[in-house]
C-alpha atoms as a PDB file:
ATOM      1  CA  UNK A   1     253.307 221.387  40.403  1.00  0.00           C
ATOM      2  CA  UNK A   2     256.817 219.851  39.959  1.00  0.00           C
ATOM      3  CA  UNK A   3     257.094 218.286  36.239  1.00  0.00           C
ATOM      4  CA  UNK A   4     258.070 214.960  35.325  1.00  0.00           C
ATOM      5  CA  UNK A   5     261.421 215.596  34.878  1.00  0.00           C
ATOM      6  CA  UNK A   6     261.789 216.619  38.388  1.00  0.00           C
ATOM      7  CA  UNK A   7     260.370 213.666  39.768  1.00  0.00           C
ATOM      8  CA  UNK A   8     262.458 211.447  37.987  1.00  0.00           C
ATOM      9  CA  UNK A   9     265.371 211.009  40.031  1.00  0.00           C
ATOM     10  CA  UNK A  10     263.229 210.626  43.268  1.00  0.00           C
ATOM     11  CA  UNK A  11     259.835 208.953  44.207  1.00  0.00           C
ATOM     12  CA  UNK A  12     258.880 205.479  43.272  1.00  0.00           C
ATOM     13  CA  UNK A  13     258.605 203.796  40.347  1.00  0.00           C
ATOM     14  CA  UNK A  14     255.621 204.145  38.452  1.00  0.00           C
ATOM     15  CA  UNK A  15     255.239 200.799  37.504  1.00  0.00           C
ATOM     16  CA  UNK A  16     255.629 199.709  40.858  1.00  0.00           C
ATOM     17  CA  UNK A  17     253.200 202.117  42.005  1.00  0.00           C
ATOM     18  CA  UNK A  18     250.761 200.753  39.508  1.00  0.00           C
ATOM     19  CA  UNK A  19     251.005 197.618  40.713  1.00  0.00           C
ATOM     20  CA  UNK A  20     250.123 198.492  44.165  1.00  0.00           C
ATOM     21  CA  UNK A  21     247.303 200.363  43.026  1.00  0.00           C
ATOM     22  CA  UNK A  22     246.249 197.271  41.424  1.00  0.00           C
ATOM     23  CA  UNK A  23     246.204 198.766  38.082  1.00  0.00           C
ATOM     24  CA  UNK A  24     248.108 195.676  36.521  1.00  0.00           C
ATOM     25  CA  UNK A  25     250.933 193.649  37.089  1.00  0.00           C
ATOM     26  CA  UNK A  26     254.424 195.391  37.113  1.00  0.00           C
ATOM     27  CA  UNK A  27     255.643 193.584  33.684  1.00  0.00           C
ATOM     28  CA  UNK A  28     252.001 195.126  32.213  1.00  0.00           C
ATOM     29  CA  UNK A  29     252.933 198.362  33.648  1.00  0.00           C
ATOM     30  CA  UNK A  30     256.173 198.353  31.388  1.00  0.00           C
ATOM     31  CA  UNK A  31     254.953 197.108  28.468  1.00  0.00           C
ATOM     32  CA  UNK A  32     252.046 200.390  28.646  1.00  0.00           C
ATOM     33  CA  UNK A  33     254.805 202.530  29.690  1.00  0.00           C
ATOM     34  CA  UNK A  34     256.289 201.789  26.296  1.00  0.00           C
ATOM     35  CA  UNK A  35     253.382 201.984  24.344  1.00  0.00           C
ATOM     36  CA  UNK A  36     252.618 205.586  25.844  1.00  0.00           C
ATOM     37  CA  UNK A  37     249.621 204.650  27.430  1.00  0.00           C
ATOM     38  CA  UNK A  38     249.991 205.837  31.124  1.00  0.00           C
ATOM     39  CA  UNK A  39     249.256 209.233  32.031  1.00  0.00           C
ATOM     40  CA  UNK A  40     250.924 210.700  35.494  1.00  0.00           C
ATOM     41  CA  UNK A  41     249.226 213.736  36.705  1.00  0.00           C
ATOM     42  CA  UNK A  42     248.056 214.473  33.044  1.00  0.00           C
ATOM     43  CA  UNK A  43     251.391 213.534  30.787  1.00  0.00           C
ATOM     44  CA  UNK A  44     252.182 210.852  29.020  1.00  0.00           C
ATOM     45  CA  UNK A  45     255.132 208.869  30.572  1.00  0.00           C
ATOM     46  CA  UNK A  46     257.247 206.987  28.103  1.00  0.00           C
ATOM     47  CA  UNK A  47     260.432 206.204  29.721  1.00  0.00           C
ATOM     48  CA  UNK A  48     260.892 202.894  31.613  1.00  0.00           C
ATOM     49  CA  UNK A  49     262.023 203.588  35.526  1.00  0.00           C
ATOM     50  CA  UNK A  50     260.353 207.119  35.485  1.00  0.00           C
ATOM     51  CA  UNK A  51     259.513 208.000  39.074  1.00  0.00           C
ATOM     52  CA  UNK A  52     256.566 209.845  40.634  1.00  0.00           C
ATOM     53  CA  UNK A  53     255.597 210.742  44.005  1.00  0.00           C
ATOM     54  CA  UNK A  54     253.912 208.589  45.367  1.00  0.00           C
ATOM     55  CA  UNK A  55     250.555 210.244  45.654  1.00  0.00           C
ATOM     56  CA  UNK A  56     250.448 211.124  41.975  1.00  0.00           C
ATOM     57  CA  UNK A  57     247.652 210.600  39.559  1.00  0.00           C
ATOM     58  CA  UNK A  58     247.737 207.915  37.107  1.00  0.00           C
ATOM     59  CA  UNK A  59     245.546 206.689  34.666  1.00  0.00           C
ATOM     60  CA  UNK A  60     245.619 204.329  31.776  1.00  0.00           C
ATOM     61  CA  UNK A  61     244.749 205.487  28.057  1.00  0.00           C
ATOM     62  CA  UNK A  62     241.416 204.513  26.987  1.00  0.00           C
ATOM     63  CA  UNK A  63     242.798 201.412  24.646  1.00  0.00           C
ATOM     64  CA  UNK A  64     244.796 199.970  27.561  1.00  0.00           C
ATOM     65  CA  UNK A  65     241.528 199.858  29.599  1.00  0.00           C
ATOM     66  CA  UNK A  66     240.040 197.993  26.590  1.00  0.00           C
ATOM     67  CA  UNK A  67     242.996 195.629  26.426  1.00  0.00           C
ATOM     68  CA  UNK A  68     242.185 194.994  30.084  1.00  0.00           C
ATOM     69  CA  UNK A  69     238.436 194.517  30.109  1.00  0.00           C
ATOM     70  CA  UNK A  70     239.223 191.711  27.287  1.00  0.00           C
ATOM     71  CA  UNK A  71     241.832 189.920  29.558  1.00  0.00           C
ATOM     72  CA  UNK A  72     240.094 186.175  30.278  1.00  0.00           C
ATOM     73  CA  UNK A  73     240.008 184.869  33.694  1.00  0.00           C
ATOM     74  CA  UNK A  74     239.167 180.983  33.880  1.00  0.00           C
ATOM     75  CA  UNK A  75     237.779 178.805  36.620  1.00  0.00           C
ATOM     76  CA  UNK A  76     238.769 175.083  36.123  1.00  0.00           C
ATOM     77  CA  UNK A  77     236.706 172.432  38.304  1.00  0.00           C
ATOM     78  CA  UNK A  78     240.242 170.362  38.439  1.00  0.00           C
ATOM     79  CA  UNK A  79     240.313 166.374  38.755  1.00  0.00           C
ATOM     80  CA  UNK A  80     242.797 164.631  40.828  1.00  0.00           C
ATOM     81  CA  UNK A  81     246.150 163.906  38.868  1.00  0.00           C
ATOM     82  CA  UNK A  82     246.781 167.214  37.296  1.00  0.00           C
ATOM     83  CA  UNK A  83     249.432 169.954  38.696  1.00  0.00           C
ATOM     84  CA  UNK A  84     248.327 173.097  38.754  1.00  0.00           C
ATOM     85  CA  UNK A  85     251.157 174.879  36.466  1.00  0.00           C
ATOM     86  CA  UNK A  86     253.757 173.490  34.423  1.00  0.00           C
ATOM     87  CA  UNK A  87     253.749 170.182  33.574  1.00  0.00           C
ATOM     88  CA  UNK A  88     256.121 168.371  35.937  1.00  0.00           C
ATOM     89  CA  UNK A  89     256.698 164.330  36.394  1.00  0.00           C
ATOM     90  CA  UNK A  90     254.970 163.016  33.481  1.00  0.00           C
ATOM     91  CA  UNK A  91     251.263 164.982  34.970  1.00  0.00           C
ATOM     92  CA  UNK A  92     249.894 167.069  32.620  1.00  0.00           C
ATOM     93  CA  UNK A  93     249.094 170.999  33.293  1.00  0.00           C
ATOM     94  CA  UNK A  94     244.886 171.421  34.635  1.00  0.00           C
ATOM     95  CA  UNK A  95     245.634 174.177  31.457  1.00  0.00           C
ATOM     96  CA  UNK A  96     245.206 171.221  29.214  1.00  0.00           C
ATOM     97  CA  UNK A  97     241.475 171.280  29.953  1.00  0.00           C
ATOM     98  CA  UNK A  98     240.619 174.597  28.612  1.00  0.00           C
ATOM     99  CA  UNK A  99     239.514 173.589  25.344  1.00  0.00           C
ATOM    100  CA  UNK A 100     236.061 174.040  23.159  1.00  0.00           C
ATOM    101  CA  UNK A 101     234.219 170.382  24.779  1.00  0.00           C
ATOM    102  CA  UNK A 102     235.403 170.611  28.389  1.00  0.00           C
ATOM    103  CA  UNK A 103     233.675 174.174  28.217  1.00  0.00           C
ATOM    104  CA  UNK A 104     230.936 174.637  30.956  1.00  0.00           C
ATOM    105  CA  UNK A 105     227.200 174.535  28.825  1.00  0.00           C
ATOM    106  CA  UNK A 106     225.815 177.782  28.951  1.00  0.00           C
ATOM    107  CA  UNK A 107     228.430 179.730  29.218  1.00  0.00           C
ATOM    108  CA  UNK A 108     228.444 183.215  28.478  1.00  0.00           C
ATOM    109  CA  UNK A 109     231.053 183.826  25.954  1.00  0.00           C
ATOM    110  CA  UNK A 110     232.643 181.586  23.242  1.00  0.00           C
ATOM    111  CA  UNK A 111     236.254 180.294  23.591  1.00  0.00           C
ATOM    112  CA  UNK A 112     238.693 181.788  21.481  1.00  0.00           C
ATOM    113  CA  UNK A 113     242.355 180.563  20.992  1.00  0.00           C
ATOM    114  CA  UNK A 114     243.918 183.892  22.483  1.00  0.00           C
ATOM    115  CA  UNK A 115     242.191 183.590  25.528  1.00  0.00           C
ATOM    116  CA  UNK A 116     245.579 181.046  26.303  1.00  0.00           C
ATOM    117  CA  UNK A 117     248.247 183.292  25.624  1.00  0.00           C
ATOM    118  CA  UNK A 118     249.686 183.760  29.064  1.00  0.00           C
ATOM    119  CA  UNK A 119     246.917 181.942  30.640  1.00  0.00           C
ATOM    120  CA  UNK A 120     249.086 181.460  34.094  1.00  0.00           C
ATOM    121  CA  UNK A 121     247.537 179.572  37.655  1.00  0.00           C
ATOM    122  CA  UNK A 122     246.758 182.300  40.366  1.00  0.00           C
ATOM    123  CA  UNK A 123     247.140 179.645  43.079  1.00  0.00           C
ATOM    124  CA  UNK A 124     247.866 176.087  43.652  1.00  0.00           C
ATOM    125  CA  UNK A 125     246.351 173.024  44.155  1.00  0.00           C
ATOM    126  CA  UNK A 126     248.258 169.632  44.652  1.00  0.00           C
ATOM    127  CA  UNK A 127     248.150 166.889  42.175  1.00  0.00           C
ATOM    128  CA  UNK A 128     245.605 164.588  44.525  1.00  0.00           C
ATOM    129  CA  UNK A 129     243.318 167.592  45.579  1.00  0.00           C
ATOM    130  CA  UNK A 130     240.356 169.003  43.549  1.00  0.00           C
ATOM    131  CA  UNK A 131     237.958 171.559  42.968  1.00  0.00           C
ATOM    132  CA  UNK A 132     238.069 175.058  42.062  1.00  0.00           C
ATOM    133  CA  UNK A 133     241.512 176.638  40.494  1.00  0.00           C
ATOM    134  CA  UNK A 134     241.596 180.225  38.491  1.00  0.00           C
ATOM    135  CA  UNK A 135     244.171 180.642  35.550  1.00  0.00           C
ATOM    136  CA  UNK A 136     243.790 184.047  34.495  1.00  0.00           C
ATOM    137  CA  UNK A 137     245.562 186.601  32.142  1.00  0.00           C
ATOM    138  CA  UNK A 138     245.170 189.026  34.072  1.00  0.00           C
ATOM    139  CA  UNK A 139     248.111 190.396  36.639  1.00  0.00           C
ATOM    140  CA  UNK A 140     245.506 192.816  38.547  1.00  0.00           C
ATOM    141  CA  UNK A 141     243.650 189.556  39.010  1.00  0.00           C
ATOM    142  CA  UNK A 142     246.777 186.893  40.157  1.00  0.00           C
ATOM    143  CA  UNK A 143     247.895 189.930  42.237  1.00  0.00           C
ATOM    144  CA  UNK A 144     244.407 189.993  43.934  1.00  0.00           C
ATOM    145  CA  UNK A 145     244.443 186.350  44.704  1.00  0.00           C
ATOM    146  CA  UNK A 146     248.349 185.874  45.283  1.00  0.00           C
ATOM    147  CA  UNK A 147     249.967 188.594  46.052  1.00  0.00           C
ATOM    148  CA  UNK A 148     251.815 189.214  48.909  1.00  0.00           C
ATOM    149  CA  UNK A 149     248.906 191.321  51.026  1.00  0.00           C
ATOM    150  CA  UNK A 150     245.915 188.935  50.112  1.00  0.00           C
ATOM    151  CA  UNK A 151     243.467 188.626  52.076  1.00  0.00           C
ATOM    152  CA  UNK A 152     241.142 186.452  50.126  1.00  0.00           C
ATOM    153  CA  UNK A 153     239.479 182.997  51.645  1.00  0.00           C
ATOM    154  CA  UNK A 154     239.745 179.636  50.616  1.00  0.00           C
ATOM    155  CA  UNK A 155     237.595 176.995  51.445  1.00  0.00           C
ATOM    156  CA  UNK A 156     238.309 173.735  51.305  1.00  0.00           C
ATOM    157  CA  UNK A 157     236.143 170.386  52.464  1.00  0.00           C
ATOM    158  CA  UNK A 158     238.548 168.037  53.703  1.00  0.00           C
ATOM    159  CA  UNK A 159     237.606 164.288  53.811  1.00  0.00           C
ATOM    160  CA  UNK A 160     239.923 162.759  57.033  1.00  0.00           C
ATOM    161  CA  UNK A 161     240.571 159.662  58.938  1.00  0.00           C
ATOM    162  CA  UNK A 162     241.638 159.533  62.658  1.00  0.00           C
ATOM    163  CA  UNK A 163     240.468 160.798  65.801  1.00  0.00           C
ATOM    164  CA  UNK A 164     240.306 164.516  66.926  1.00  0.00           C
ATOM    165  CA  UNK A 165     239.748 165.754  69.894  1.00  0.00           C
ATOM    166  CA  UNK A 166     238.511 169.357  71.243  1.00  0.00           C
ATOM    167  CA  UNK A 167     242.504 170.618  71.603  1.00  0.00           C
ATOM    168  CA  UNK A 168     243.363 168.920  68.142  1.00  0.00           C
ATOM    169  CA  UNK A 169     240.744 171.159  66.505  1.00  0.00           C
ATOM    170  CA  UNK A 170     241.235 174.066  68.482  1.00  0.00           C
ATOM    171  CA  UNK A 171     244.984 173.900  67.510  1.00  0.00           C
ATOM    172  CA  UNK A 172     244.170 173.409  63.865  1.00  0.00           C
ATOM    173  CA  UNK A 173     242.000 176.627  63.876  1.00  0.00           C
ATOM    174  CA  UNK A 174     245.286 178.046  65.483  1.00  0.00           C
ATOM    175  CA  UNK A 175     248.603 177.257  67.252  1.00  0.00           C
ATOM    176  CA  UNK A 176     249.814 175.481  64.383  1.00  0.00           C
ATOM    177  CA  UNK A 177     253.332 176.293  62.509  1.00  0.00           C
ATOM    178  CA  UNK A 178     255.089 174.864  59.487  1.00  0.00           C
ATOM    179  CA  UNK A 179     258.335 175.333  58.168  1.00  0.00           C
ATOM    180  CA  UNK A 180     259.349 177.286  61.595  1.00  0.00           C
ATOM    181  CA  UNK A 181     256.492 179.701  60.987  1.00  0.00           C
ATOM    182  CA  UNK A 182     252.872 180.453  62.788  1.00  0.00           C
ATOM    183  CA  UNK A 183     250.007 179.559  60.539  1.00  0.00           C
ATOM    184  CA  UNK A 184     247.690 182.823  60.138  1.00  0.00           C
ATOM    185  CA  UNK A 185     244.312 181.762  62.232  1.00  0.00           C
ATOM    186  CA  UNK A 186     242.325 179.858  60.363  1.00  0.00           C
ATOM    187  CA  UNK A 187     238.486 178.594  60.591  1.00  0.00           C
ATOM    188  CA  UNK A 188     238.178 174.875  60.838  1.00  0.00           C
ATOM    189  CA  UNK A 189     234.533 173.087  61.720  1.00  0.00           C
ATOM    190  CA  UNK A 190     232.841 169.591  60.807  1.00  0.00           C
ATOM    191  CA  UNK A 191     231.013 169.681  58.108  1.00  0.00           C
ATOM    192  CA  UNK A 192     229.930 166.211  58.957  1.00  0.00           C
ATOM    193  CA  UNK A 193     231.366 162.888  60.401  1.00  0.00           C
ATOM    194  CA  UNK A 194     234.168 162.578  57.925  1.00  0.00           C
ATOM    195  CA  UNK A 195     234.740 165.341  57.029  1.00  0.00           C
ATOM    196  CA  UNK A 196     236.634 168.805  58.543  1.00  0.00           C
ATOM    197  CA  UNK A 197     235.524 172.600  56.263  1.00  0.00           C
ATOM    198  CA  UNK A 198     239.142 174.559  56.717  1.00  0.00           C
ATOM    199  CA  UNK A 199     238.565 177.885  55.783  1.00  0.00           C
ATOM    200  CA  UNK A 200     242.210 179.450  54.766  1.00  0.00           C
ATOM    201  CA  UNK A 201     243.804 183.104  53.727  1.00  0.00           C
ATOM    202  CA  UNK A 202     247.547 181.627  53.151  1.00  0.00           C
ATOM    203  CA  UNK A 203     248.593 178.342  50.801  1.00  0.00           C
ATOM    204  CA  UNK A 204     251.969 177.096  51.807  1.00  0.00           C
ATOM    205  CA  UNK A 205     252.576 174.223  49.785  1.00  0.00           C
ATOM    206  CA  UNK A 206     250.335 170.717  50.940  1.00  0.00           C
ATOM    207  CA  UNK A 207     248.989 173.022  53.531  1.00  0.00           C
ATOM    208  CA  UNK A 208     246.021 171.712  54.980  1.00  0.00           C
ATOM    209  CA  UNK A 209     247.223 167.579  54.492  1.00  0.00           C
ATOM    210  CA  UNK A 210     250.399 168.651  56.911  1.00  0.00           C
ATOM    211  CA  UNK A 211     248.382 170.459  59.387  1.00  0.00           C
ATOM    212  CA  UNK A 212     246.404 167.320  59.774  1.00  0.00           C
ATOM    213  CA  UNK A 213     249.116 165.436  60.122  1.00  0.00           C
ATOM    214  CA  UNK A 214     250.731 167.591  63.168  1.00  0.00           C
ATOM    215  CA  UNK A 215     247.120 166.631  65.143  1.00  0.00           C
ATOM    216  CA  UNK A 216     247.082 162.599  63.986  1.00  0.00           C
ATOM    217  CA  UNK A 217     244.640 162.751  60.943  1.00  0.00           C
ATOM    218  CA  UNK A 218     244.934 161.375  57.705  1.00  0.00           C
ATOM    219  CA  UNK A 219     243.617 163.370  54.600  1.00  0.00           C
ATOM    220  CA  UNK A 220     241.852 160.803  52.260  1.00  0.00           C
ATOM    221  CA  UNK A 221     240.013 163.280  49.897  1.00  0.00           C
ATOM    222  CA  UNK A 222     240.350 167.720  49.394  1.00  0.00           C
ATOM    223  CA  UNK A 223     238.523 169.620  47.815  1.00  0.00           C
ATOM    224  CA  UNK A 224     238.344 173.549  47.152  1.00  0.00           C
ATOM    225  CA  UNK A 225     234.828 175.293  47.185  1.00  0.00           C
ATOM    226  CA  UNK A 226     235.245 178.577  46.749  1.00  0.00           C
ATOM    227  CA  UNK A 227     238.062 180.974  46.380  1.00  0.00           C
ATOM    228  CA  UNK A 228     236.755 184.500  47.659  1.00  0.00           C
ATOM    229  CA  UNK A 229     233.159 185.146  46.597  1.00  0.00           C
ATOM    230  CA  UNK A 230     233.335 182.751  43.870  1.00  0.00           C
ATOM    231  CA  UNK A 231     231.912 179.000  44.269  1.00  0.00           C
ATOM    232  CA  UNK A 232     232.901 176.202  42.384  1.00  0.00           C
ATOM    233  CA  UNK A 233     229.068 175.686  42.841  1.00  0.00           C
ATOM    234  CA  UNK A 234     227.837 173.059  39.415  1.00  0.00           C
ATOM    235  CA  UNK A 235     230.884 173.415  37.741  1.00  0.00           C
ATOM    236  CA  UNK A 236     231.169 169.800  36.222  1.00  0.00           C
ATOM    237  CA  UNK A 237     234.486 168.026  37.389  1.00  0.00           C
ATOM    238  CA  UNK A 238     236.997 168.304  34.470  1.00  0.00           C
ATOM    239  CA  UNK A 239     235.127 171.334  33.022  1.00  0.00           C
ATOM    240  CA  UNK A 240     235.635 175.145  32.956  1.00  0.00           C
ATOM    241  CA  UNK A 241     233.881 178.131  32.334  1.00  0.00           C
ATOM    242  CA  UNK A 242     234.982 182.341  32.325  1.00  0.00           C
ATOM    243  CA  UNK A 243     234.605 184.684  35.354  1.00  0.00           C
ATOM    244  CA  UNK A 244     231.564 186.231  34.925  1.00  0.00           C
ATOM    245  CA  UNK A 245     231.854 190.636  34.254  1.00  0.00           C
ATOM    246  CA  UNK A 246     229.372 190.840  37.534  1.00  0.00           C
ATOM    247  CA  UNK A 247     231.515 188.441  39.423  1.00  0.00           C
ATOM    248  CA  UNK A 248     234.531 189.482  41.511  1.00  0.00           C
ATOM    249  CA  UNK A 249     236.820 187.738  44.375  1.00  0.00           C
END
């Protein structure tokens, strides 16, 4: 078996490779790298840019698996006039709202001033939409979410005003481009007479309001529902609670 050394000049990088893998985030990879807690095929790997092959074993010490397991993920039921990430135009961050009294009653663990160091959004939603957004500290969770592979859904109800016909929805579940690009297919239904369920796995910016617009509607009201396998379900608007350990996207 060729050593480290060997592998050095050739390969990938292991923090790049960890990433993939899903480990952590690239940045986290570095910063274990550092701290001599990443094992590749059995050795410790200190160096920052050491390549492996690409089928190599790597594991995490013990302690950086604890680190992990303590990393908060947050679920924020968000009101209308709050961005998602930094604060921008005078609107305050939906970050804002993670705080002791906006916590969700009942929930399972206690809110602890660490659990906002580098609290970041994985996802947007726009200043005049609500419902479900995740900040998390977690990379292996943001890449899960928004990386550039995911496959995870969003769902959205959509309140709307106008008049669509059978075409008009068919293109909305697909035919639809913005910016000069095709929309992945999406799954878009009435959910009653006002309102249109879109059912999403991208999140260009305004997404769903400018694919109304292309087939004559009007959005008056959005709201996100669920975000993977994880409802907003009775999540009081303005409140927030943790990701559950049993829970996953």
């Amino acid at each position: 078996m060729s050593s480290m050394n060997d592998t050095q000049a050739m390969g990938e990088r292991i923090s790049k490779l960890m990433a993939a893998r899903g480990l952590c985030s690239r940045r986290e990879a570095d910063a274990y790298i550092e701290r001599g807690l990443v094992y590749v095929n059995g050795e410790k790997v200190t160096q920052l840019g050491t390549r492996c092959a690409p089928d190599a074993k790597i594991e995490l010490a013990g302690r950086a698996q604890n680190q992990q397991a303590q990393l908060a993920t947050i679920l924020i039921h968000k009101p209308v006039g709050y961005v998602s990430g930094q604060a921008e135009d005078g609107y305050q961050p939906a970050v804002v709202l993670v705080k002791p009294d906006t916590q969700m009653a009942g929930d399972f663990q206690r809110f602890r001033p660490q659990h906002l160091k580098g609290l970041a959004p994985a996802g947007r939603l726009d200043i005049d939409s609500t419902g479900l957004l995740i900040l998390t500290q977690d990379g292996r969770v943001a890449r899960q979410l928004i990386g550039e592979n995911s496959e995870i859904e969003k769902e959205y109800l959509v309140r709307v005003e106008g008049r669509l016909d059978e075409a008009g929805l068919k293109r909305l579940n697909h035919g639809l481009s913005l910016d000069g690009k095709p929309l992945k297919r999406a799954r878009v239904s009435w959910q009653n007479e006002e309102q249109l369920r879109f059912i999403l796995k991208e999140g260009k910016k305004r997404q769903i309001r400018r694919m109304c617009e292309l087939v004559g509607l009007r959005v008056t009201g959005l709201k996100r529902v669920r975000i993977g396998k994880v409802m907003l379900g009775d999540l009081p608007l303005g409140q927030w609670r943790f990701l559950k350990p049993e829970e996953g996207f």
